[in-house]
PDB file of N, CA and C in Angstrom:
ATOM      1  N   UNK A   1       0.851  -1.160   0.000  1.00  0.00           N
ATOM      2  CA  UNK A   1       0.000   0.000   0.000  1.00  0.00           C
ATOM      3  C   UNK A   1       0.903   1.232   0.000  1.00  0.00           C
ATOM      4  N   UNK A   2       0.431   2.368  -0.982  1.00  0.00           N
ATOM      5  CA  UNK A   2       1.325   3.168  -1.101  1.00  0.00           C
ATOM      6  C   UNK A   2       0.378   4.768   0.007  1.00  0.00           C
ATOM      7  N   UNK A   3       1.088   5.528   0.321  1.00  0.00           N
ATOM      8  CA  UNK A   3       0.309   6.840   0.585  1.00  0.00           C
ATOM      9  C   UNK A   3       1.478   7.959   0.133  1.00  0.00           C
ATOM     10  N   UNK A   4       0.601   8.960  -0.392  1.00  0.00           N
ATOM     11  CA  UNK A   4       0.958   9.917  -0.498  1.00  0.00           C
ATOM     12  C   UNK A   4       0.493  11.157  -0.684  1.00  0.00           C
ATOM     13  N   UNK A   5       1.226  12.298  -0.083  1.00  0.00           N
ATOM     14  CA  UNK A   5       0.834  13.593   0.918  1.00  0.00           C
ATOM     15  C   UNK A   5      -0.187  12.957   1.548  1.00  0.00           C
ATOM     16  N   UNK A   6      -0.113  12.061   2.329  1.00  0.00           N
ATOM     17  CA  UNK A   6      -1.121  11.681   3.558  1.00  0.00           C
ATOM     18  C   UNK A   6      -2.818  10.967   3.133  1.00  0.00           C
ATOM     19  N   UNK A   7      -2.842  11.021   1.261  1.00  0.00           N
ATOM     20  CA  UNK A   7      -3.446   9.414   0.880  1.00  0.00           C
ATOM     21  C   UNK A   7      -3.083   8.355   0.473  1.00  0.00           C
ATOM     22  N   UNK A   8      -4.344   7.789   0.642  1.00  0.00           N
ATOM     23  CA  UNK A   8      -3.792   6.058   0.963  1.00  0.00           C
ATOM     24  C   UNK A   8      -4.151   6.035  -1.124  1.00  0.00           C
ATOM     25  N   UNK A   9      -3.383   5.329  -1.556  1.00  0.00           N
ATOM     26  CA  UNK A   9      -3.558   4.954  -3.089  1.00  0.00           C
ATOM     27  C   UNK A   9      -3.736   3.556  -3.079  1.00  0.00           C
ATOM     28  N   UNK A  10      -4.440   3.517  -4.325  1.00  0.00           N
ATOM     29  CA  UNK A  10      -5.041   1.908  -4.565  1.00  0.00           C
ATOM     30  C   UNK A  10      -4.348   0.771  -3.914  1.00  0.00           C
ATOM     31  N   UNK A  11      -4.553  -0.133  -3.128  1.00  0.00           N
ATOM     32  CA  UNK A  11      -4.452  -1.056  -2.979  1.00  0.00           C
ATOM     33  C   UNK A  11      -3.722  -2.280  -3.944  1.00  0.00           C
ATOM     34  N   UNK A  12      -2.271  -2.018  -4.034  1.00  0.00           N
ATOM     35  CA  UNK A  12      -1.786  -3.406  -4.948  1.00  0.00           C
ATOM     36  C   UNK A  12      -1.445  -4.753  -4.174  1.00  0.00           C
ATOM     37  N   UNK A  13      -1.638  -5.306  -4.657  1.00  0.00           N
ATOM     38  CA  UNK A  13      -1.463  -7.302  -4.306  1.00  0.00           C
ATOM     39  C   UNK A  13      -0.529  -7.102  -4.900  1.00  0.00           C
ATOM     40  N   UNK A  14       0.881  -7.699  -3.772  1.00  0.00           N
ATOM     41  CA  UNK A  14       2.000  -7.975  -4.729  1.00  0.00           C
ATOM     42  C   UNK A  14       2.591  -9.197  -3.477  1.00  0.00           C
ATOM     43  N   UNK A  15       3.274 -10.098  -4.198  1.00  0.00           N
ATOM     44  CA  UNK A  15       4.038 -10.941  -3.911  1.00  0.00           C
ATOM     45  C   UNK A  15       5.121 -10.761  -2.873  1.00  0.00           C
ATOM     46  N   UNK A  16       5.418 -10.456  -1.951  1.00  0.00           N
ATOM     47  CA  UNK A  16       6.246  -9.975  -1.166  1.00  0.00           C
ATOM     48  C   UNK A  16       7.324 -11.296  -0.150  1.00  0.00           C
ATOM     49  N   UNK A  17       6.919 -12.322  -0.979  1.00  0.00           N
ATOM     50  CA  UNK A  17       7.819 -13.932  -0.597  1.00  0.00           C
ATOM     51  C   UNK A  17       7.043 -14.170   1.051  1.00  0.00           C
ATOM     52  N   UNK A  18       6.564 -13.828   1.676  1.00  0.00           N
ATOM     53  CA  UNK A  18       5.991 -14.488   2.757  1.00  0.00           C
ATOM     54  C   UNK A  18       4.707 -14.088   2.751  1.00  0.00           C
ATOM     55  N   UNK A  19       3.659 -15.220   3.689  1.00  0.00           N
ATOM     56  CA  UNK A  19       2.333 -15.157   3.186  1.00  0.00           C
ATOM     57  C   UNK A  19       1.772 -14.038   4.548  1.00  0.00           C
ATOM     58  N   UNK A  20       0.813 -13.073   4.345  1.00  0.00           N
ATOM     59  CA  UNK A  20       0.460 -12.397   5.275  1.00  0.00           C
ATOM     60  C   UNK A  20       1.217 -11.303   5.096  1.00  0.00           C
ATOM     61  N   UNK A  21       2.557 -11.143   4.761  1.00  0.00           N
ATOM     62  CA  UNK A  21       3.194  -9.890   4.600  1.00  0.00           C
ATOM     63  C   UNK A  21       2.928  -8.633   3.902  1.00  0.00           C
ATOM     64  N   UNK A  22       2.432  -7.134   4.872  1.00  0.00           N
ATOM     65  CA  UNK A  22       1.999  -6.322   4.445  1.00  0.00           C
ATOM     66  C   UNK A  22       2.654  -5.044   4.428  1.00  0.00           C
ATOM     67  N   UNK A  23       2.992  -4.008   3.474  1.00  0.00           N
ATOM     68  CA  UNK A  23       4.074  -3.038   3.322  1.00  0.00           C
ATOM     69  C   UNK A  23       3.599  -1.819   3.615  1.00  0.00           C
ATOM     70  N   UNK A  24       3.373  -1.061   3.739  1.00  0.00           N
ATOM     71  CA  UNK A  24       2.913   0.177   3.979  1.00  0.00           C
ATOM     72  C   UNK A  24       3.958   1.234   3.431  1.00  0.00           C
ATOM     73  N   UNK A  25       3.924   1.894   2.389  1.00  0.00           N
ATOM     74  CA  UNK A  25       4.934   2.808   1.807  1.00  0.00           C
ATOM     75  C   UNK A  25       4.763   4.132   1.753  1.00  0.00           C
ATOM     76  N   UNK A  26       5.402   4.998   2.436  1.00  0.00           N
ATOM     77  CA  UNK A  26       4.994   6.450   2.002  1.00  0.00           C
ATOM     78  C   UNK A  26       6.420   6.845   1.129  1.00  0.00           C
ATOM     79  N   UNK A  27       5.694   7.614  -0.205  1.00  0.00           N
ATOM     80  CA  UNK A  27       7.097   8.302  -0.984  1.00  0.00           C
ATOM     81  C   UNK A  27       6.354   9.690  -1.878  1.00  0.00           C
ATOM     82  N   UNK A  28       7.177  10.341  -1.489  1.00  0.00           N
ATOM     83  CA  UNK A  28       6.225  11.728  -3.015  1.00  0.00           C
ATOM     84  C   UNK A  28       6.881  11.279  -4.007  1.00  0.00           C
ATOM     85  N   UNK A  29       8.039  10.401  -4.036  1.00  0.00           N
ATOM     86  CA  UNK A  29       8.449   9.903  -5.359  1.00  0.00           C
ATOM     87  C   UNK A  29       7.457   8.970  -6.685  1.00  0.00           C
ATOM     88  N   UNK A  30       6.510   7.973  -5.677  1.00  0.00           N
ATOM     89  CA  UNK A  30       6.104   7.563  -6.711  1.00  0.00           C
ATOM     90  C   UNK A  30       4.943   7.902  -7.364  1.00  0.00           C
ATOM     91  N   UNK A  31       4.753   7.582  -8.891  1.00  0.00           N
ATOM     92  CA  UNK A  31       4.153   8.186  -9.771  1.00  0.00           C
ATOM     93  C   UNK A  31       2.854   7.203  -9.846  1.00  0.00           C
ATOM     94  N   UNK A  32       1.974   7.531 -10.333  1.00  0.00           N
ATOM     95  CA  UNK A  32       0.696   7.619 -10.579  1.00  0.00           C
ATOM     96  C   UNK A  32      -0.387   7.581 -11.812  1.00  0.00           C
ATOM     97  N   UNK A  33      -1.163   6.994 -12.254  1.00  0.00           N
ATOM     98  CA  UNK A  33      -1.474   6.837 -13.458  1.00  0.00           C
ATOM     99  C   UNK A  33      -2.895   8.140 -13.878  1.00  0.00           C
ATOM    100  N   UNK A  34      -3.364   8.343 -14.910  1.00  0.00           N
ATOM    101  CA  UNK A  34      -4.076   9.809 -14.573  1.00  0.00           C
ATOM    102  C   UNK A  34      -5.121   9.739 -13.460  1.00  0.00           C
ATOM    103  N   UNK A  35      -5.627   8.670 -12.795  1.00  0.00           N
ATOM    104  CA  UNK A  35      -6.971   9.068 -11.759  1.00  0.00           C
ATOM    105  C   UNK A  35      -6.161   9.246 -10.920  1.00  0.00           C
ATOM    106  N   UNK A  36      -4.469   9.672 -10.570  1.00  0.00           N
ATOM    107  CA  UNK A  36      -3.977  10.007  -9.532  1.00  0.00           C
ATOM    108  C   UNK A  36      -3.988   9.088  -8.264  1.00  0.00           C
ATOM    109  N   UNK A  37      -4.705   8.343  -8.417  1.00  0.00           N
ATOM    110  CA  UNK A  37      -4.864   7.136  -7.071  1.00  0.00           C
ATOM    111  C   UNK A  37      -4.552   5.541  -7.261  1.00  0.00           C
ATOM    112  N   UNK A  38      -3.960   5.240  -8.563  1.00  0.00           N
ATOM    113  CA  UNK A  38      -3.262   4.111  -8.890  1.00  0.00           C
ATOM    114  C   UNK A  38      -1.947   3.895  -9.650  1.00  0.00           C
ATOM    115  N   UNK A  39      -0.897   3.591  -8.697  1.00  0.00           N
ATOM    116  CA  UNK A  39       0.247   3.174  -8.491  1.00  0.00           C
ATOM    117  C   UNK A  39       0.849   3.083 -10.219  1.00  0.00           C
ATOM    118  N   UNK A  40       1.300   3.675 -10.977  1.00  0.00           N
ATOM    119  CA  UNK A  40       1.867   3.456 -11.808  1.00  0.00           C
ATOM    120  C   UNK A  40       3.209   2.239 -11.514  1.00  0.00           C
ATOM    121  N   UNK A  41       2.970   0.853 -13.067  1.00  0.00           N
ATOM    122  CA  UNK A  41       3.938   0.294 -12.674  1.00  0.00           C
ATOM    123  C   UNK A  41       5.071   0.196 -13.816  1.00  0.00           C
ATOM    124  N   UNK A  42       6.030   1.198 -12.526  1.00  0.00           N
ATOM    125  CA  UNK A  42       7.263   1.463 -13.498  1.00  0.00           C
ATOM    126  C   UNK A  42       8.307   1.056 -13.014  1.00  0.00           C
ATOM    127  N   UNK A  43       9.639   1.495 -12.742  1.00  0.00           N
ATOM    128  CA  UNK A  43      10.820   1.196 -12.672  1.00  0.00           C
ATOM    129  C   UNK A  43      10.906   1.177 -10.686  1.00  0.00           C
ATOM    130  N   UNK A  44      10.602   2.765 -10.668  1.00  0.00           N
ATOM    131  CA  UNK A  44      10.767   3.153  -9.619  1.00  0.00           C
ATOM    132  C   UNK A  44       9.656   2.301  -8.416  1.00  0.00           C
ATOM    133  N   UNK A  45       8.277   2.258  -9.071  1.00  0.00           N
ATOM    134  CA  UNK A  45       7.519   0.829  -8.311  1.00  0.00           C
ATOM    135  C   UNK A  45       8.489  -0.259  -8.370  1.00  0.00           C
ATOM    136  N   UNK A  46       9.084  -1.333  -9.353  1.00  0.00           N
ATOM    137  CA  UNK A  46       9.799  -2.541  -9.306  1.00  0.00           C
ATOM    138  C   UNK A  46      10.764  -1.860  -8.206  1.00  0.00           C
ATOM    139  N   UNK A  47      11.256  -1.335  -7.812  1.00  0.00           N
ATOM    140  CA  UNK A  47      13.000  -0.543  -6.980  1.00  0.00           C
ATOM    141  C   UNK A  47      11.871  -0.838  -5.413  1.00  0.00           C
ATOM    142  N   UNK A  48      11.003  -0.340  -5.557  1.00  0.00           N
ATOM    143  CA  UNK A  48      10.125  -0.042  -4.099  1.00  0.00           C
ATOM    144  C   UNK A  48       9.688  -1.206  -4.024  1.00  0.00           C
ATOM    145  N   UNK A  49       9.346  -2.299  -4.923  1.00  0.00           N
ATOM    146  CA  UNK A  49       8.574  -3.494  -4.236  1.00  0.00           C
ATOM    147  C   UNK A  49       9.700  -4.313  -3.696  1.00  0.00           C
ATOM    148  N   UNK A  50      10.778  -4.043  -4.705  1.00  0.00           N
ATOM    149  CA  UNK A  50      12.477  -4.998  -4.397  1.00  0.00           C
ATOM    150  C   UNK A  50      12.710  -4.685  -3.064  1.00  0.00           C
ATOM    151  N   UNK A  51      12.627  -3.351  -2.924  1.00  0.00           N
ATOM    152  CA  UNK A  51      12.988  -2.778  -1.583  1.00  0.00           C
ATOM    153  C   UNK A  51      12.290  -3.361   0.120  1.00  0.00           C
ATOM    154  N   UNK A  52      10.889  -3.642  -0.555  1.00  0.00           N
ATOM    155  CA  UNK A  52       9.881  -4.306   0.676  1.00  0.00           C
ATOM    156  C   UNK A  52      10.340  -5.229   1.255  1.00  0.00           C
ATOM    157  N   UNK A  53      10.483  -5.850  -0.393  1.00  0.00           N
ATOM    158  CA  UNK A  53      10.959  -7.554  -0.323  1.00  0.00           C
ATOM    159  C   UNK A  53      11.908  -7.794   0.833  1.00  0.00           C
ATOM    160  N   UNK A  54      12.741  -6.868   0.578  1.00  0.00           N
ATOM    161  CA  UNK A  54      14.695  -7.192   1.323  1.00  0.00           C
ATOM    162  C   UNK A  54      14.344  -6.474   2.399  1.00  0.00           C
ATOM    163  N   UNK A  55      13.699  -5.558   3.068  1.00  0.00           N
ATOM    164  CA  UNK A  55      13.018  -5.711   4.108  1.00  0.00           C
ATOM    165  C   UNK A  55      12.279  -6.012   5.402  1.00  0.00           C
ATOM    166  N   UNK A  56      11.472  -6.856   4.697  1.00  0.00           N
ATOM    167  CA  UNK A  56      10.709  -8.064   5.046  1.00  0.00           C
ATOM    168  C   UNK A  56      11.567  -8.915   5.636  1.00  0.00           C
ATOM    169  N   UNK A  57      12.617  -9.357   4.646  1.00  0.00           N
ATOM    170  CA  UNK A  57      13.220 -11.153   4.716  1.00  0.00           C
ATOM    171  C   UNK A  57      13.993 -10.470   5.765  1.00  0.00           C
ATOM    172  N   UNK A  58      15.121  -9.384   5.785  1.00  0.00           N
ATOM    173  CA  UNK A  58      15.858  -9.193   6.852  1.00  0.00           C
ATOM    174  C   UNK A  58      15.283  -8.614   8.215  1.00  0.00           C
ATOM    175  N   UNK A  59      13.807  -8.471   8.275  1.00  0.00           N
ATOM    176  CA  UNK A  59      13.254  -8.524   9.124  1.00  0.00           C
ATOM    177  C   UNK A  59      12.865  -9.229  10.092  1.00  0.00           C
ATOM    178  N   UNK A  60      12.212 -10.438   9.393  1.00  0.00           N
ATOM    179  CA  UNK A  60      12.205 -12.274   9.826  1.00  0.00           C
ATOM    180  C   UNK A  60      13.236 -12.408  10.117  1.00  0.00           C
ATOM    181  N   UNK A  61      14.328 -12.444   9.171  1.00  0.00           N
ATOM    182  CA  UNK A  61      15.798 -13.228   9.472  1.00  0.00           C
ATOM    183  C   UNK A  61      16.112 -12.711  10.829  1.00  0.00           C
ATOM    184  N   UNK A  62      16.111 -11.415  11.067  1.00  0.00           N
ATOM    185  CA  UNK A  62      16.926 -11.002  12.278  1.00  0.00           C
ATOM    186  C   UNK A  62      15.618 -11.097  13.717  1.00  0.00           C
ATOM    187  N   UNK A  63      14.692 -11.106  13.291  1.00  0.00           N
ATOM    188  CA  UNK A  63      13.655 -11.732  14.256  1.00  0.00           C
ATOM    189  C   UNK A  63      13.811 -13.100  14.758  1.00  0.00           C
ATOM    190  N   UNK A  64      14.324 -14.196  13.787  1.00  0.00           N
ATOM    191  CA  UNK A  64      14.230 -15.651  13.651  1.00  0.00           C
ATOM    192  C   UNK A  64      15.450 -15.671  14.460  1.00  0.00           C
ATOM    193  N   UNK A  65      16.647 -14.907  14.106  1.00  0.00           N
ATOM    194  CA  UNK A  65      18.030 -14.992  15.097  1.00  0.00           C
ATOM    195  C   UNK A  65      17.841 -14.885  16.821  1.00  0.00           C
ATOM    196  N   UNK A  66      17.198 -13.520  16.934  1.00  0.00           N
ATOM    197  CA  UNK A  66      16.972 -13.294  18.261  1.00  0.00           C
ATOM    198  C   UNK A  66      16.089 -14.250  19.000  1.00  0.00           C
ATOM    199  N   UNK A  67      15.684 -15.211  18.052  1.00  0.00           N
ATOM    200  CA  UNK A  67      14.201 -15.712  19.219  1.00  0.00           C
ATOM    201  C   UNK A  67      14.698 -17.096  19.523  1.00  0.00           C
ATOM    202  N   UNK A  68      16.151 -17.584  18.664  1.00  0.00           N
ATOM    203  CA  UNK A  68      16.837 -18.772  19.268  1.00  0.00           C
ATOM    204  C   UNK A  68      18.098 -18.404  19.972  1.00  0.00           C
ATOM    205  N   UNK A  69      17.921 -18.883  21.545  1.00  0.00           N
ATOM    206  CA  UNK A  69      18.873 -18.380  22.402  1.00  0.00           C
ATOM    207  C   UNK A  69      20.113 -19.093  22.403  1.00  0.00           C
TER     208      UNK A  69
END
């Protein structure tokens, strides 16, 4: 889910490698298709979903470390 200047924009389903995993993105960077409220998918979206992704996993990963003593 993207927001920007403080709205929420369309709702994309994307693959993010674990099930349940949800992103929440704020950027004035990304662009927009003309109704202004859906996520153009361009370069800079693929860079931001890559970005979730690696995220995410090093999120778990370093969660999964700490929780075996």
């Amino acid at each position: 889910m993207f927001v920007r200047d403080g709205v929420t924009l369309e709702t994309i389903t994307l693959d993010l490698g674990y099930p349940g995993a949800v992103a929440l993105m704020a950027s004035d960077r990304v662009q927009t298709d003309l109704s202004q409220m859906q996520v153009a998918g361009n370069h800079l979206y693929e860079s931001l979903a890559e970005y979730a992704r690696r995220q995410i996993r090093e999120l778990l990963e370093s969660a999964s470390a700490e929780a075996i003593p």
